[in-house]
C-alpha atoms as a PDB file:
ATOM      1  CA  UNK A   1     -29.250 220.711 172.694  1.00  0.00           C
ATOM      2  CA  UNK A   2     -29.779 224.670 173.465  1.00  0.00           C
ATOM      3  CA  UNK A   3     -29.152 223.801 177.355  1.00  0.00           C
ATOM      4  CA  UNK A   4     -25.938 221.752 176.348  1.00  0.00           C
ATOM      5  CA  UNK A   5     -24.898 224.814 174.384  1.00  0.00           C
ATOM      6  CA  UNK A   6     -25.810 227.427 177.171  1.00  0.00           C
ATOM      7  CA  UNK A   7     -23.239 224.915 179.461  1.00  0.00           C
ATOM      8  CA  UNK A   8     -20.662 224.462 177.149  1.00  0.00           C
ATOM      9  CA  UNK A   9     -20.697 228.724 176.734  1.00  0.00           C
ATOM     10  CA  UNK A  10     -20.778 229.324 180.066  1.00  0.00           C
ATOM     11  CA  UNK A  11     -17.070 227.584 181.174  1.00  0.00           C
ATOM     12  CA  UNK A  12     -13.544 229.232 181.032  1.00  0.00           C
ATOM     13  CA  UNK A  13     -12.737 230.355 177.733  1.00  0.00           C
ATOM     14  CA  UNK A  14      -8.972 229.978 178.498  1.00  0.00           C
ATOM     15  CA  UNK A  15      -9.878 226.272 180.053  1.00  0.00           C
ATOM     16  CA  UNK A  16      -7.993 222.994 178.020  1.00  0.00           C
ATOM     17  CA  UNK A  17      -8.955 220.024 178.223  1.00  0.00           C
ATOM     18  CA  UNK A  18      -6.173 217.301 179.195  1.00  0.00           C
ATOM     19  CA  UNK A  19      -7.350 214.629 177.569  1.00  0.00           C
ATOM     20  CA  UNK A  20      -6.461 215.608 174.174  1.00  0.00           C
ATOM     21  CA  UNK A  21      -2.654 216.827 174.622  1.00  0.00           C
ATOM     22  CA  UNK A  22      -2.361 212.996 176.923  1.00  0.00           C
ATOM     23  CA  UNK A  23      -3.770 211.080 173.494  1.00  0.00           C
ATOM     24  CA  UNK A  24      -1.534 212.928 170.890  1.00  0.00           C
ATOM     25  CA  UNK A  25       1.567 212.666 172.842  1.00  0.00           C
ATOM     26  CA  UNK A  26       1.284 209.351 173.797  1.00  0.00           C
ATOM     27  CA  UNK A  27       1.050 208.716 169.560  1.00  0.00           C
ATOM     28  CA  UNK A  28       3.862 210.798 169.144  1.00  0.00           C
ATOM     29  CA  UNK A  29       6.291 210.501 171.863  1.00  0.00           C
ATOM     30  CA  UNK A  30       5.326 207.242 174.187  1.00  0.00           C
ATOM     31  CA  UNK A  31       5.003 204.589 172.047  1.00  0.00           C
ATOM     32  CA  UNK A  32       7.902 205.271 169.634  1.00  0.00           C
ATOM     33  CA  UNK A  33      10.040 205.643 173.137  1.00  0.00           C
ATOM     34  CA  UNK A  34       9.295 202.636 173.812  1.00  0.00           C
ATOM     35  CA  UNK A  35       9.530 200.814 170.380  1.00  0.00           C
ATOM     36  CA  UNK A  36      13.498 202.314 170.796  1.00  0.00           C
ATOM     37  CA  UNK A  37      13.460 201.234 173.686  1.00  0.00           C
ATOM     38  CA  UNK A  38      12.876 197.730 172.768  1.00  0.00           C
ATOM     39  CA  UNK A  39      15.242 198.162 169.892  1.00  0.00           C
ATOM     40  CA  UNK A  40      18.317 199.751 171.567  1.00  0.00           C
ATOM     41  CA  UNK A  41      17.515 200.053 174.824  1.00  0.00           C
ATOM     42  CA  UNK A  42      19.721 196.462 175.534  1.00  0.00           C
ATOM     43  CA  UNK A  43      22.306 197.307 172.901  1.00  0.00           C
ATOM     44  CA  UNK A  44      25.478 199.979 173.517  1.00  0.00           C
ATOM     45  CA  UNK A  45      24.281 203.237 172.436  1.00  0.00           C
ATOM     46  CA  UNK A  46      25.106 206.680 173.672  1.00  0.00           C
ATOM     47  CA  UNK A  47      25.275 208.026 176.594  1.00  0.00           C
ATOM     48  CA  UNK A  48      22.770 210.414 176.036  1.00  0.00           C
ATOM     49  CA  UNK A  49      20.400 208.418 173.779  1.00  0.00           C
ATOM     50  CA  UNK A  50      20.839 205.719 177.070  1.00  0.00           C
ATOM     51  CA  UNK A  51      19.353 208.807 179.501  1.00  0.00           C
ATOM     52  CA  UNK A  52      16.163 209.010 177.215  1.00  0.00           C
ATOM     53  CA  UNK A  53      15.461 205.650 176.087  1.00  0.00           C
ATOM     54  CA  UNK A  54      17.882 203.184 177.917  1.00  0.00           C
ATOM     55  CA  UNK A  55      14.582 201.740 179.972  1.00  0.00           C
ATOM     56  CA  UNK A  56      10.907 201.841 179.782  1.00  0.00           C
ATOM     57  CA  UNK A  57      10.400 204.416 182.629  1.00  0.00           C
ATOM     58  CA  UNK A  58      11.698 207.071 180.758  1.00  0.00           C
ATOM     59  CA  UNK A  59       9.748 206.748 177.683  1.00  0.00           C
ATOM     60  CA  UNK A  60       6.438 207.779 179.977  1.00  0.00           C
ATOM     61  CA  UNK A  61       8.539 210.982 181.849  1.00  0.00           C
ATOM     62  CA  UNK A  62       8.786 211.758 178.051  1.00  0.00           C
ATOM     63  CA  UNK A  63       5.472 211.601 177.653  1.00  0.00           C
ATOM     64  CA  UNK A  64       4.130 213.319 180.571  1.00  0.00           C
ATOM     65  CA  UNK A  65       6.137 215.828 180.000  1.00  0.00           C
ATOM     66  CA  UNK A  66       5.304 216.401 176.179  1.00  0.00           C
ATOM     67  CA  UNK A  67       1.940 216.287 177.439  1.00  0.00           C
ATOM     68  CA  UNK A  68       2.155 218.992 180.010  1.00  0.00           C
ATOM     69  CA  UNK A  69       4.368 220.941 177.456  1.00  0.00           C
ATOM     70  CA  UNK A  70       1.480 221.287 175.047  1.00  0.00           C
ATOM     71  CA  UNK A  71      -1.308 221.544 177.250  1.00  0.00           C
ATOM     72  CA  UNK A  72       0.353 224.913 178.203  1.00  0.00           C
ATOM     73  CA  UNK A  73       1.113 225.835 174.991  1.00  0.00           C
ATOM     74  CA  UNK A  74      -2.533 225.064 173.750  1.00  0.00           C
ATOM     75  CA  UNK A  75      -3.484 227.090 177.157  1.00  0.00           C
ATOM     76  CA  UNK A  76      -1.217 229.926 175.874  1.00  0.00           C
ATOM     77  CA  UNK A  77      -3.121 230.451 172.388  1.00  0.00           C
ATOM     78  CA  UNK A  78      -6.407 230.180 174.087  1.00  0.00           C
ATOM     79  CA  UNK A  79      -5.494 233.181 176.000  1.00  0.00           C
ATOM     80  CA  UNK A  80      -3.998 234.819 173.159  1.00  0.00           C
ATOM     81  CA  UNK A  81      -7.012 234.868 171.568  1.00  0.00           C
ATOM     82  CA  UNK A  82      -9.061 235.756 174.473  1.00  0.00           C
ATOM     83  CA  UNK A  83      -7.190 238.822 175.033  1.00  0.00           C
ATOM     84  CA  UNK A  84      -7.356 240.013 170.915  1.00  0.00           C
ATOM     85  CA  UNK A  85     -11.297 239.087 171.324  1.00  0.00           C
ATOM     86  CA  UNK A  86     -11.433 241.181 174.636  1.00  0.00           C
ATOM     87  CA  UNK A  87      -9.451 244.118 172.714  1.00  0.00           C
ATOM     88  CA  UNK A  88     -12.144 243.644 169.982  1.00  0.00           C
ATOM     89  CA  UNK A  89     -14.931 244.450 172.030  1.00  0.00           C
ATOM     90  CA  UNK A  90     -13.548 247.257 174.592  1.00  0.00           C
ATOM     91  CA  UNK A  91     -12.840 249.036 170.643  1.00  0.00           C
ATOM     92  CA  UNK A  92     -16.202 248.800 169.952  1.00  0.00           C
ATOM     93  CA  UNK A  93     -17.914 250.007 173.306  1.00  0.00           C
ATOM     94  CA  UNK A  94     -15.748 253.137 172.844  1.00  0.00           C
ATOM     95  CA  UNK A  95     -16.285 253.854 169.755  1.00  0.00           C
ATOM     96  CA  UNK A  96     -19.921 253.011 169.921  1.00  0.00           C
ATOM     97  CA  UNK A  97     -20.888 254.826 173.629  1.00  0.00           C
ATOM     98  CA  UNK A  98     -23.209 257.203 172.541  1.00  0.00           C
ATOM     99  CA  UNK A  99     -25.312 254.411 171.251  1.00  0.00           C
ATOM    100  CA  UNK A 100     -24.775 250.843 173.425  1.00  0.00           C
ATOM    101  CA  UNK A 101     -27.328 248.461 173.694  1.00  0.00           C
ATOM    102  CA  UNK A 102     -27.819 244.729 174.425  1.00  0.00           C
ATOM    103  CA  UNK A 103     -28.900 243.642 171.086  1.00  0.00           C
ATOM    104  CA  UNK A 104     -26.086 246.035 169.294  1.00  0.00           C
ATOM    105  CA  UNK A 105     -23.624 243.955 171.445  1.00  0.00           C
ATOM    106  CA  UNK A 106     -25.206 240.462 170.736  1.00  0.00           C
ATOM    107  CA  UNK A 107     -25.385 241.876 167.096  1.00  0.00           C
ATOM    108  CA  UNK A 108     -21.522 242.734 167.179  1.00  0.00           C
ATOM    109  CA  UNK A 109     -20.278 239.913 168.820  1.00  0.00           C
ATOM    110  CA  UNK A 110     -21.764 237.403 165.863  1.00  0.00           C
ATOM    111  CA  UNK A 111     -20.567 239.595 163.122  1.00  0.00           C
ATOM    112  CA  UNK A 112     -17.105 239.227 164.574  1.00  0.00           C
ATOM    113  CA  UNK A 113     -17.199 236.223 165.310  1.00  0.00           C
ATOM    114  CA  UNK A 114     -16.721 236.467 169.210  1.00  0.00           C
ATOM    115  CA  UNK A 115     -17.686 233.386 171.276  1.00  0.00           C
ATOM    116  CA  UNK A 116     -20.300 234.135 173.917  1.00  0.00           C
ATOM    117  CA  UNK A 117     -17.716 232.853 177.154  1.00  0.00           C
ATOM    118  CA  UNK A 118     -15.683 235.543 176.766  1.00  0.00           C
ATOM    119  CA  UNK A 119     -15.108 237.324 179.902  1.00  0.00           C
ATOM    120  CA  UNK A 120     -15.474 241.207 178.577  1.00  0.00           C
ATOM    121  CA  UNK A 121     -19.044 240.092 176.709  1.00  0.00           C
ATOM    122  CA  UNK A 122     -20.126 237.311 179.899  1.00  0.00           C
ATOM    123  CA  UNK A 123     -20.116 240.462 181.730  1.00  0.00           C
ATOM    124  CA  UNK A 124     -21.606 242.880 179.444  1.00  0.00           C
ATOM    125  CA  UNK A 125     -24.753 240.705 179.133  1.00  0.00           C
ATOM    126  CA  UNK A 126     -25.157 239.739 183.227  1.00  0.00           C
ATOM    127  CA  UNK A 127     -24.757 243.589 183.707  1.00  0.00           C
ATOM    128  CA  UNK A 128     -27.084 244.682 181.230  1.00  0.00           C
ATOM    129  CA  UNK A 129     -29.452 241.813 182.014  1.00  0.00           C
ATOM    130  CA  UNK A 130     -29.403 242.768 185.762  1.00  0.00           C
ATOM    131  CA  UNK A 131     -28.743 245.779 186.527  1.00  0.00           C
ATOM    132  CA  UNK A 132     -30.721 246.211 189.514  1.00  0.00           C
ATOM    133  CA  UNK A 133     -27.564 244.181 191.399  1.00  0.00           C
ATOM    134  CA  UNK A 134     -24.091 245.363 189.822  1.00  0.00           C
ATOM    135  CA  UNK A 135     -22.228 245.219 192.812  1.00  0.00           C
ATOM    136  CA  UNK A 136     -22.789 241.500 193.570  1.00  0.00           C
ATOM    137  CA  UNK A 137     -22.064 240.888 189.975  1.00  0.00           C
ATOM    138  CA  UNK A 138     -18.503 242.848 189.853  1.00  0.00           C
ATOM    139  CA  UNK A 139     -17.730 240.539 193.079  1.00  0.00           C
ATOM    140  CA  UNK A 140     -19.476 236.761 191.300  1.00  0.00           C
ATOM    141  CA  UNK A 141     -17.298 237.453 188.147  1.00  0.00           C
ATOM    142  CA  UNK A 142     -13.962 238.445 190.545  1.00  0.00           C
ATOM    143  CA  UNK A 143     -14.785 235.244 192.323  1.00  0.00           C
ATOM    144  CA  UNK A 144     -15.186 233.359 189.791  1.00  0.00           C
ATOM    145  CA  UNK A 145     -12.872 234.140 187.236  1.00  0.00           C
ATOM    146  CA  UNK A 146      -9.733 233.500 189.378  1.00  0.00           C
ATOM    147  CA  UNK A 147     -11.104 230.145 191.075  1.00  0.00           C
ATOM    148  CA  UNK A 148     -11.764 229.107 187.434  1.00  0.00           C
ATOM    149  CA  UNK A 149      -8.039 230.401 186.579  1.00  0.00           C
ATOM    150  CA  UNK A 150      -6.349 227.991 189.647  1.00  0.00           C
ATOM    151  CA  UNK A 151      -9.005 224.917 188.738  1.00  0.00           C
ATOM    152  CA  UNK A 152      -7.917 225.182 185.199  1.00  0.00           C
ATOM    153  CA  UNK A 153      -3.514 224.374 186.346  1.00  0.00           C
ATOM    154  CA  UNK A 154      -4.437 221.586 188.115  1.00  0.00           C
ATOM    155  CA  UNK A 155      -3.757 218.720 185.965  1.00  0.00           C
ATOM    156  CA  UNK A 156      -0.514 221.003 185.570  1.00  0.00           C
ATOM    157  CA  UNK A 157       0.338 220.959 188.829  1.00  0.00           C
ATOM    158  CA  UNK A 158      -0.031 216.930 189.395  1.00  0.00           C
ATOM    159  CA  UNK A 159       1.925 216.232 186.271  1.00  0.00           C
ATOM    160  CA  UNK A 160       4.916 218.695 187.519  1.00  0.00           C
ATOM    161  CA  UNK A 161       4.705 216.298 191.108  1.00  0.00           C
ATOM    162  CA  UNK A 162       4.105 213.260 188.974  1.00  0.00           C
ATOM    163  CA  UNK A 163       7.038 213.468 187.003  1.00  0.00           C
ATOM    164  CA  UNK A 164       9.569 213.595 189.710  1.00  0.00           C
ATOM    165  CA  UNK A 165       8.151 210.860 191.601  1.00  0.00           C
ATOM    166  CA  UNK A 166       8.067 208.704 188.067  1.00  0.00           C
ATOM    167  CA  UNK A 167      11.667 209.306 188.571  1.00  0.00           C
ATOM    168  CA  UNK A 168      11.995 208.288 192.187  1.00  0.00           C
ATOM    169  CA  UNK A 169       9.984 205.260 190.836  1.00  0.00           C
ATOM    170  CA  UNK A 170      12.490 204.573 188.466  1.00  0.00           C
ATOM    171  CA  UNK A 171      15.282 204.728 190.882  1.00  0.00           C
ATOM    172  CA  UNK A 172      13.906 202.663 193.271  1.00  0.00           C
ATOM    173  CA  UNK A 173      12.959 200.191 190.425  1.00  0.00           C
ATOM    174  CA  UNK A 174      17.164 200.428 188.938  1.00  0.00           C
ATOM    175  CA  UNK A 175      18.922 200.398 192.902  1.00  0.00           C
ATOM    176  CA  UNK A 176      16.448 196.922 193.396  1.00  0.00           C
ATOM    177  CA  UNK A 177      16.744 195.367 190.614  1.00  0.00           C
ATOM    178  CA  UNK A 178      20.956 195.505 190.629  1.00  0.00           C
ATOM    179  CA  UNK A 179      20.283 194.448 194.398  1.00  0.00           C
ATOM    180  CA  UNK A 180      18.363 191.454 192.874  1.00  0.00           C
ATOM    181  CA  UNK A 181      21.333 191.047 190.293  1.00  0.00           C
ATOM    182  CA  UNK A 182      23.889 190.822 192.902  1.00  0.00           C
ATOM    183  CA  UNK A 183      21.687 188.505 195.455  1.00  0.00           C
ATOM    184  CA  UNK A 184      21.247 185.908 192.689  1.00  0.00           C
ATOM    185  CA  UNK A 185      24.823 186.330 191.373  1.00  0.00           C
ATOM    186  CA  UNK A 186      26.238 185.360 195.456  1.00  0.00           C
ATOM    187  CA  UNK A 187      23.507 182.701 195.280  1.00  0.00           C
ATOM    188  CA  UNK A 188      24.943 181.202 192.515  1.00  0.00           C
ATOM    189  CA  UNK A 189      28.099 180.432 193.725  1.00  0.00           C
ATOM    190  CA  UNK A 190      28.906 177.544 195.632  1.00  0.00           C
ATOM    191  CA  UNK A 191      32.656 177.949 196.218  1.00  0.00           C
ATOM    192  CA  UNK A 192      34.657 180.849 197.345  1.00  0.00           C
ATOM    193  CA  UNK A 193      36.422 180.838 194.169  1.00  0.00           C
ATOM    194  CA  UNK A 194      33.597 180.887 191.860  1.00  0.00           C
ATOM    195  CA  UNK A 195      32.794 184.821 193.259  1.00  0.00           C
ATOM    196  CA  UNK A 196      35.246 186.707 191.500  1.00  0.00           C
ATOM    197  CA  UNK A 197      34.607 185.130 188.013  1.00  0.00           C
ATOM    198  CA  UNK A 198      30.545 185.750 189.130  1.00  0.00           C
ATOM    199  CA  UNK A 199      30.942 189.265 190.334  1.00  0.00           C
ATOM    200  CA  UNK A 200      32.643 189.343 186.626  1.00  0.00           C
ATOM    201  CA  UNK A 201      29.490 188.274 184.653  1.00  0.00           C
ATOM    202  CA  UNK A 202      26.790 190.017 186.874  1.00  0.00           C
ATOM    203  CA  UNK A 203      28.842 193.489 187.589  1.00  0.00           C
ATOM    204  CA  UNK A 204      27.621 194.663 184.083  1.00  0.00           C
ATOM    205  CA  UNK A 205      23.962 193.974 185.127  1.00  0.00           C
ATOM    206  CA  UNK A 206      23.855 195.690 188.582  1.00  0.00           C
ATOM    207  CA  UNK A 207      25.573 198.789 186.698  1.00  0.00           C
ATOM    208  CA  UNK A 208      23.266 198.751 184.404  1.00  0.00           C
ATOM    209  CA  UNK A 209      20.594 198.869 186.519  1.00  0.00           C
ATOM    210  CA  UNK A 210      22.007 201.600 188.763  1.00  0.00           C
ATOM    211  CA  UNK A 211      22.256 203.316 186.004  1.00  0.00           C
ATOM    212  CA  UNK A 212      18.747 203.173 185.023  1.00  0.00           C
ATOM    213  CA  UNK A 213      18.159 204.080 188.707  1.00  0.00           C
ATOM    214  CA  UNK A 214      20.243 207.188 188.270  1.00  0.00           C
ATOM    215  CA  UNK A 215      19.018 208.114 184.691  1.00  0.00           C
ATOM    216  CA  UNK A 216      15.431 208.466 185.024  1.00  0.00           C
ATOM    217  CA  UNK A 217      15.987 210.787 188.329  1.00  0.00           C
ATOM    218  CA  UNK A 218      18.069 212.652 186.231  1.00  0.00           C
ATOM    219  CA  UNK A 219      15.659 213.144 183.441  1.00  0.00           C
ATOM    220  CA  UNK A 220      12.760 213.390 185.737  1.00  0.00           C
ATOM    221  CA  UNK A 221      14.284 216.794 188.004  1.00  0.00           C
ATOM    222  CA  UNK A 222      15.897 217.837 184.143  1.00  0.00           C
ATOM    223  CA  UNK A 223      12.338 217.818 182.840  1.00  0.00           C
ATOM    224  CA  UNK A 224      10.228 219.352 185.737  1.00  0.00           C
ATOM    225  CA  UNK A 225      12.347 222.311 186.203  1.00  0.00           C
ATOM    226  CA  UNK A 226      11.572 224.007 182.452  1.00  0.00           C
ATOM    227  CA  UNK A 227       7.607 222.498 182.769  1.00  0.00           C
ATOM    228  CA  UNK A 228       7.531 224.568 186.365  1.00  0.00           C
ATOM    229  CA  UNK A 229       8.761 227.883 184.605  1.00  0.00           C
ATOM    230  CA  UNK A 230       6.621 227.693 181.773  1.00  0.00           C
ATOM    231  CA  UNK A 231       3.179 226.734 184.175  1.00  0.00           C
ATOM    232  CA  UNK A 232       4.548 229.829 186.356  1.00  0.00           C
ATOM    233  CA  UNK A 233       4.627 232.062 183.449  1.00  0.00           C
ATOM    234  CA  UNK A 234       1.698 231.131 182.193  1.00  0.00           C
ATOM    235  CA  UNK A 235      -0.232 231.479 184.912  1.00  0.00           C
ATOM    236  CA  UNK A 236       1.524 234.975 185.909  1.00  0.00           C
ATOM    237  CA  UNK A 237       0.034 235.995 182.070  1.00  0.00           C
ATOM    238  CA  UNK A 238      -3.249 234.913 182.996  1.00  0.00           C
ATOM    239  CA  UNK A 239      -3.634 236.708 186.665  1.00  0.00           C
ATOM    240  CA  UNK A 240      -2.313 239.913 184.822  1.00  0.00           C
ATOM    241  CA  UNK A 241      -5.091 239.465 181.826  1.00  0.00           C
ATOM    242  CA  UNK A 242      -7.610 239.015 184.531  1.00  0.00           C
ATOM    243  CA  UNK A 243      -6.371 242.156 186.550  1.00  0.00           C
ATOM    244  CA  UNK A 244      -6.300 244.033 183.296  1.00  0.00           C
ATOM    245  CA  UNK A 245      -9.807 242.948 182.617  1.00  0.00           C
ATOM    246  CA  UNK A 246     -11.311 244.360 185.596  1.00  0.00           C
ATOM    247  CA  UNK A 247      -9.171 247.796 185.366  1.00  0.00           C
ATOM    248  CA  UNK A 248     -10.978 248.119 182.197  1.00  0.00           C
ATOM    249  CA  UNK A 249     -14.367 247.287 183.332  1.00  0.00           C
ATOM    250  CA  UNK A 250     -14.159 249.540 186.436  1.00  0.00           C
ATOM    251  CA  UNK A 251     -12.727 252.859 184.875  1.00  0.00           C
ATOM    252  CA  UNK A 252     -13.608 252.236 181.011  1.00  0.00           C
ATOM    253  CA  UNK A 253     -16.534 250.084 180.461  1.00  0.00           C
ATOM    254  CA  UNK A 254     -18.923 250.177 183.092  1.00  0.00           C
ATOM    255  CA  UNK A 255     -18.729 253.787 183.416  1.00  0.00           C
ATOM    256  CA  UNK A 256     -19.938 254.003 179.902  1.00  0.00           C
ATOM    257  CA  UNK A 257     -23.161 251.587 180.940  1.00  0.00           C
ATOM    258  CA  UNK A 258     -23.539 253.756 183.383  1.00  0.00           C
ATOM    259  CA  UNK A 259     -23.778 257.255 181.795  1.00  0.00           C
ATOM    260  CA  UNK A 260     -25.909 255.157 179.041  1.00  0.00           C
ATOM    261  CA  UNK A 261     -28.372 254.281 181.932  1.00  0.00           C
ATOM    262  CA  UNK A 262     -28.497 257.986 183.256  1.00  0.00           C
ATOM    263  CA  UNK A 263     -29.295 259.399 179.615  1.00  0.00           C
ATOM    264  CA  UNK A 264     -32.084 256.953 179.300  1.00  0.00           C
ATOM    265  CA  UNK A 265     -33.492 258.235 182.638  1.00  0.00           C
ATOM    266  CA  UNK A 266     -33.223 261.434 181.442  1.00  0.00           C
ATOM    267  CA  UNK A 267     -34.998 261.312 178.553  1.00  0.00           C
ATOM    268  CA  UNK A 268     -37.630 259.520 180.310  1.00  0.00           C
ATOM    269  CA  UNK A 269     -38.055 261.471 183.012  1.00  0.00           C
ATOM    270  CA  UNK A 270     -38.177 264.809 180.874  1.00  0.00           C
ATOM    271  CA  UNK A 271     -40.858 263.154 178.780  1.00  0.00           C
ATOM    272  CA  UNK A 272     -43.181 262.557 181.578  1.00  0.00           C
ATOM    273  CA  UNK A 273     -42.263 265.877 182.934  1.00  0.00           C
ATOM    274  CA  UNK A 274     -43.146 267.431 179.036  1.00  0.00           C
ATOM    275  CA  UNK A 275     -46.289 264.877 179.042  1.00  0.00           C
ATOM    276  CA  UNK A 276     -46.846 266.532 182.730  1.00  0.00           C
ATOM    277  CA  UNK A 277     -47.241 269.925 181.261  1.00  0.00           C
ATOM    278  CA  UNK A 278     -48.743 269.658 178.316  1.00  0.00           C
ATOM    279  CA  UNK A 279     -51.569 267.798 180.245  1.00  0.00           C
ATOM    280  CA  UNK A 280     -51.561 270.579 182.704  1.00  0.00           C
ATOM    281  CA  UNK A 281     -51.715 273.196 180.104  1.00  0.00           C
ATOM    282  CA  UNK A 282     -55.170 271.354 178.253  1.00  0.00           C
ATOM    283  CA  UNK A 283     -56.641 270.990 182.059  1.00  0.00           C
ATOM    284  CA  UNK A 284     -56.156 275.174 182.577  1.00  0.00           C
ATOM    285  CA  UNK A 285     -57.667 276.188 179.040  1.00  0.00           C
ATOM    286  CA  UNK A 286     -60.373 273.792 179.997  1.00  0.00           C
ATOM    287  CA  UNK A 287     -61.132 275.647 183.236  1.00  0.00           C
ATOM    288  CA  UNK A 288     -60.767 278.928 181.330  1.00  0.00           C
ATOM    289  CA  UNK A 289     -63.699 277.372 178.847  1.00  0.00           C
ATOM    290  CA  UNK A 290     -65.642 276.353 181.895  1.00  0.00           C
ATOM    291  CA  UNK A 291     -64.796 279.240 183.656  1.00  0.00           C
ATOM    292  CA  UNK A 292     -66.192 281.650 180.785  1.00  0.00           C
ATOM    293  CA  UNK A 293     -69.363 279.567 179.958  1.00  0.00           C
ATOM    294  CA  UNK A 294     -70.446 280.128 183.614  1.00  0.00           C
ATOM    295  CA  UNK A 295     -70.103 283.776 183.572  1.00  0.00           C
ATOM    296  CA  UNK A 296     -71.980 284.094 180.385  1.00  0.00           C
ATOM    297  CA  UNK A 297     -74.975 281.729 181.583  1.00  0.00           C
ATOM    298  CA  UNK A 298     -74.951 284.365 184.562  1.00  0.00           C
ATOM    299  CA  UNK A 299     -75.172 287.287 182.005  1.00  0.00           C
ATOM    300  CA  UNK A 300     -77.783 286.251 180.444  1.00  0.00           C
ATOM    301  CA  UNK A 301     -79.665 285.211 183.799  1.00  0.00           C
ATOM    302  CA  UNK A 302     -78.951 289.423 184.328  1.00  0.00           C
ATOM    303  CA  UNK A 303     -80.232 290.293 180.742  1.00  0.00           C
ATOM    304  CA  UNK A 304     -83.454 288.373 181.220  1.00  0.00           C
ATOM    305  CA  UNK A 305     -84.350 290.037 184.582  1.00  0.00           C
ATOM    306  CA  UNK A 306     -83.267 293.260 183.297  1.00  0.00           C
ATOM    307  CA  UNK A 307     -85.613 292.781 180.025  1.00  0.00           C
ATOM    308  CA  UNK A 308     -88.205 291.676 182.385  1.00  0.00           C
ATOM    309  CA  UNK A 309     -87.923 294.903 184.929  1.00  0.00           C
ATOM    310  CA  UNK A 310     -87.726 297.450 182.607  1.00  0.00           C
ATOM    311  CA  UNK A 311     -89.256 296.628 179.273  1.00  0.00           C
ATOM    312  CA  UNK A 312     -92.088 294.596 179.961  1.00  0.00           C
ATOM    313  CA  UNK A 313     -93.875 296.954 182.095  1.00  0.00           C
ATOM    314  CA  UNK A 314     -93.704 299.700 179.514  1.00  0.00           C
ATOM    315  CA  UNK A 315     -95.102 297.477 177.295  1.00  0.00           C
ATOM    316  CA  UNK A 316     -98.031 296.455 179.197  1.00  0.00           C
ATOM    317  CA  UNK A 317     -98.964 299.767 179.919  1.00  0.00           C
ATOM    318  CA  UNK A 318     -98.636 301.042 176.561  1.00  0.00           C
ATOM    319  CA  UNK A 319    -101.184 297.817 175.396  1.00  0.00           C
ATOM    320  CA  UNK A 320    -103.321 299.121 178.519  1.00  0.00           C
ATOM    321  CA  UNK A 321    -103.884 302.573 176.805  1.00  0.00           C
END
């Protein structure tokens, strides 16, 4: 369970899955297409209304393009709130950079509730974790981040070419099927006279159908041109977020690891340095000691011999007498 957790924190925060958006509209917009379709589709209707729901193809441009629509809008909140939690944690490094640490950051990012794939904090942790290679780490997460950001507008991008040709289908579906009208309609007829009055009952089918030809094309380009702007836009948002991110890592963030780093080495290094020369000072006194000891055993060596040289012999004279 941990692993699957370590996986599911380590993908695209601004990812969205497709499967969801394709469920809910097909609830919401596909099957009540084509329940009106079924209902009014063969009755006269508007012209308009006719466009949407005149035939079953367009009830499933509908709903791939509903689909697409809120994919990119659920896309669009994800990043929202990628780039408020990203704002959230730049504030604190700031106002925190006297005093930055891993566990202060792990310890932040719970109490505010920030999820652990978020770019700003992925990066704070791999840096902090591994310091020893920053530079291939700036150029992993660079990598990364935009390959991530062009896998994550696929489904976006088949669904803008899928719609179109849905269309194309559609034609190609209306144009044969009034073809197939007309053919049985001539095949019908045994008599030269017989045509007109023929032509007269199957005319309304074959224009129906090349309507239905022309309708879903229509719908189909209609549709794809404001899902194209919208993908464009979003994905011109996310390339600036993601250039945005790493101006602020390079000239606000990092930089503030990195003076962090120094002033531990500092500190360090000036407490083996103090350590250094306190040690040195005990090792000088203790020469001193030894130093002094030796010249006193070498005073009283003198004192002896003196004692002996000039004393004694007075004294044993003196017992002589």
């Amino acid at each position: 369970m941990k692993q699957q957790n370590q996986l599911e924190s380590s993908l695209y925060p601004i990812e969205q899955s497709f499967k969801q958006p394709m469920m809910l509209m097909a609830l919401l917009v596909l099957i009540p297409a084509l329940i009106l379709f079924f209902i009014v589709g063969a009755s006269d209707i508007g012209r308009a209304l006719k466009i949407f729901f005149g035939n079953w193809i367009s009830p499933i441009i509908l709903w791939f393009f509903a689909a697409s629509f809120f994919h990119l809008w659920l896309k669009s909140k994800k990043l929202g709130k990628e780039k408020q939690y990203t704002q959230q944690l730049s504030q604190f490094y700031i106002d925190n950079k006297t005093d930055i640490s891993l566990q202060k950051i792990q310890q932040h990012s719970e109490q505010t509730h920030i999820p652990e794939d978020n770019l700003l904090l992925a990066r704070s942790n791999l840096y902090l974790k591994h310091t020893g290679s920053t530079e291939d780490i700036d150029e992993a997460f660079g990598i990364k981040e935009r390959e991530f950001l062009r896998g994550s507008y696929a489904l976006s991008h088949f669904m803008i070419w899928a719609i179109p040709i849905v269309g194309f289908i559609g034609t190609v579906w209306g144009i044969s099927n009034g073809i197939s009208h007309f053919s049985d309609a001539m095949t019908a007829t045994n008599s030269v006279t017989d045509v007109s009055a023929m032509l007269k009952e199957s005319l309304p089918l074959v224009t129906n159908s090349l309507a239905t030809a022309f309708d879903t094309t229509l719908l189909a380009l209609l549709l794809s041109v404001p899902l194209m702007m919208m993908m464009l836009w979003m994905e011109k948002q996310e390339e600036a977020y993601l250039i945005h991110l790493d101006e602020m890592w390079f000239h606000d963030i990092k930089p503030l690891f990195v003076s962090k780093q120094a002033t531990v080495m500092r500190d360090t290094e000036g407490a083996i340095i103090q350590t250094s020369s306190t040690d040195a000072s005990v090792q000088s006194v203790a020469d001193e000691i030894k130093l002094l000891s030796t010249q006193i055993g070498a005073l009283q060596e003198t004192m002896e011999d003196l004692y002996e040289t000039t004393f004694a012999d007075k004294i044993d004279q003196n017992n002589g007498n």
